[in-house]
Protein backbone atom coordinates (compact mmCIF):
# COMPACT_ATOMS: atom_id res chain seq x y z
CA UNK A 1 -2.63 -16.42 -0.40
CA UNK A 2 -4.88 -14.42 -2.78
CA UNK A 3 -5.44 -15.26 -5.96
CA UNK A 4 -3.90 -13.69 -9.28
CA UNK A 5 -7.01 -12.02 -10.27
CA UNK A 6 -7.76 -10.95 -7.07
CA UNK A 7 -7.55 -6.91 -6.11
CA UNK A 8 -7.90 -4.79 -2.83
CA UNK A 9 -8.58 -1.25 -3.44
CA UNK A 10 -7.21 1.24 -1.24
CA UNK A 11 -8.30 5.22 -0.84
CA UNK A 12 -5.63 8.01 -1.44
CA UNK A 13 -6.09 11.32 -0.46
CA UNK A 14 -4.57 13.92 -2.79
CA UNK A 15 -3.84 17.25 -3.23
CA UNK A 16 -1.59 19.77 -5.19
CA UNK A 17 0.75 21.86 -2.79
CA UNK A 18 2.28 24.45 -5.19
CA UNK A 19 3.77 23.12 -8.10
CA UNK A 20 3.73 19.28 -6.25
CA UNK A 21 0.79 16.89 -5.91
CA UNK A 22 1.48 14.79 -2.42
CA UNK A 23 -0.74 12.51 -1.59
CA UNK A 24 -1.54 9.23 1.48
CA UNK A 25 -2.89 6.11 1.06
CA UNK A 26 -5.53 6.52 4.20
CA UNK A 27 -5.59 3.09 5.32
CA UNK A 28 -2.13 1.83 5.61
CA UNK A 29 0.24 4.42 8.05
CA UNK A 30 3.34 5.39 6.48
CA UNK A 31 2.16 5.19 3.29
CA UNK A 32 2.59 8.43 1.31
CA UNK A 33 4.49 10.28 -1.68
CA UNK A 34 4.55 13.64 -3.15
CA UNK A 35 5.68 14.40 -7.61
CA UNK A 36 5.43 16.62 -9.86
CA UNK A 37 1.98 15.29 -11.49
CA UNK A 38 -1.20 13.38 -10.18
CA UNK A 39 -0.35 11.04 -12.57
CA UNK A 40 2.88 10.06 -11.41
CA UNK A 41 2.04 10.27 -7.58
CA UNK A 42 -0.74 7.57 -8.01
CA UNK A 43 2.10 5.66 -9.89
CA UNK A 44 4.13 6.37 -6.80
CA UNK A 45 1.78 5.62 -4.34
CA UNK A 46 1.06 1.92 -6.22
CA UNK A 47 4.56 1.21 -5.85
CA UNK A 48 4.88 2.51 -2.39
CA UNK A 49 1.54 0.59 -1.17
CA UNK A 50 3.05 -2.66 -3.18
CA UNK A 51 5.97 -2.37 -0.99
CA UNK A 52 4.93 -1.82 2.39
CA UNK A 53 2.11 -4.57 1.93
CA UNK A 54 4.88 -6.61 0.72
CA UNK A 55 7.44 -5.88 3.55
CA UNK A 56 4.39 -6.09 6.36
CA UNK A 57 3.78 -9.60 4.82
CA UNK A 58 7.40 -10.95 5.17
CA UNK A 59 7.50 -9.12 8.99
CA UNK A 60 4.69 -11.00 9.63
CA UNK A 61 5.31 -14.47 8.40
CA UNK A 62 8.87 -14.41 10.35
CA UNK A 63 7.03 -13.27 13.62
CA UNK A 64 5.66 -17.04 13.05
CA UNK A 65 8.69 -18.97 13.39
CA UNK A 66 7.58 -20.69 10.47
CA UNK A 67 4.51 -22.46 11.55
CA UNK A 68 0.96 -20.69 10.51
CA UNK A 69 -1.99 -21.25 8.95
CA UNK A 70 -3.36 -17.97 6.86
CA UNK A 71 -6.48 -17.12 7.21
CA UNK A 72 -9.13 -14.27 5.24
CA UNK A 73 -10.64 -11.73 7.43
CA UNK A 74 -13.51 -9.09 5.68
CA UNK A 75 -14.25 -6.46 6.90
């Protein structure tokens, strides 16, 4: 488990379509948002990034059956 002061940085690509700014975060599929401002959309995609990190962590961990050990990969 990572510690508290710990942060990964992701890459999101961004544009403005019109009056709407939609953006993806490039390394995690499925990953994406569009708003009304750049500012909000990053907001977005934080909380959207947060979530799907945190819902492929709990997918992962039950695939286990309980039993695991975790361990850091870099890349």
């Amino acid at each position: 488990m990572k510690a508290p002061e710990e942060k990964s940085v992701y890459t999101a690509a961004v544009r403005r379509d019109g009056k709407w700014w939609i953006g993806w975060i490039e390394e995690v599929p499925g990953v994406n948002a569009q708003a009304r401002s750049r500012r909000e959309l990053l907001s977005d995609l934080r909380i959207a990034l947060k979530e799907a990190l945190e819902m492929n962590r709990a997918e992962a961990r039950a695939a286990t059956n309980g039993t695991y050990d975790e361990v850091r990969i870099k890349v």
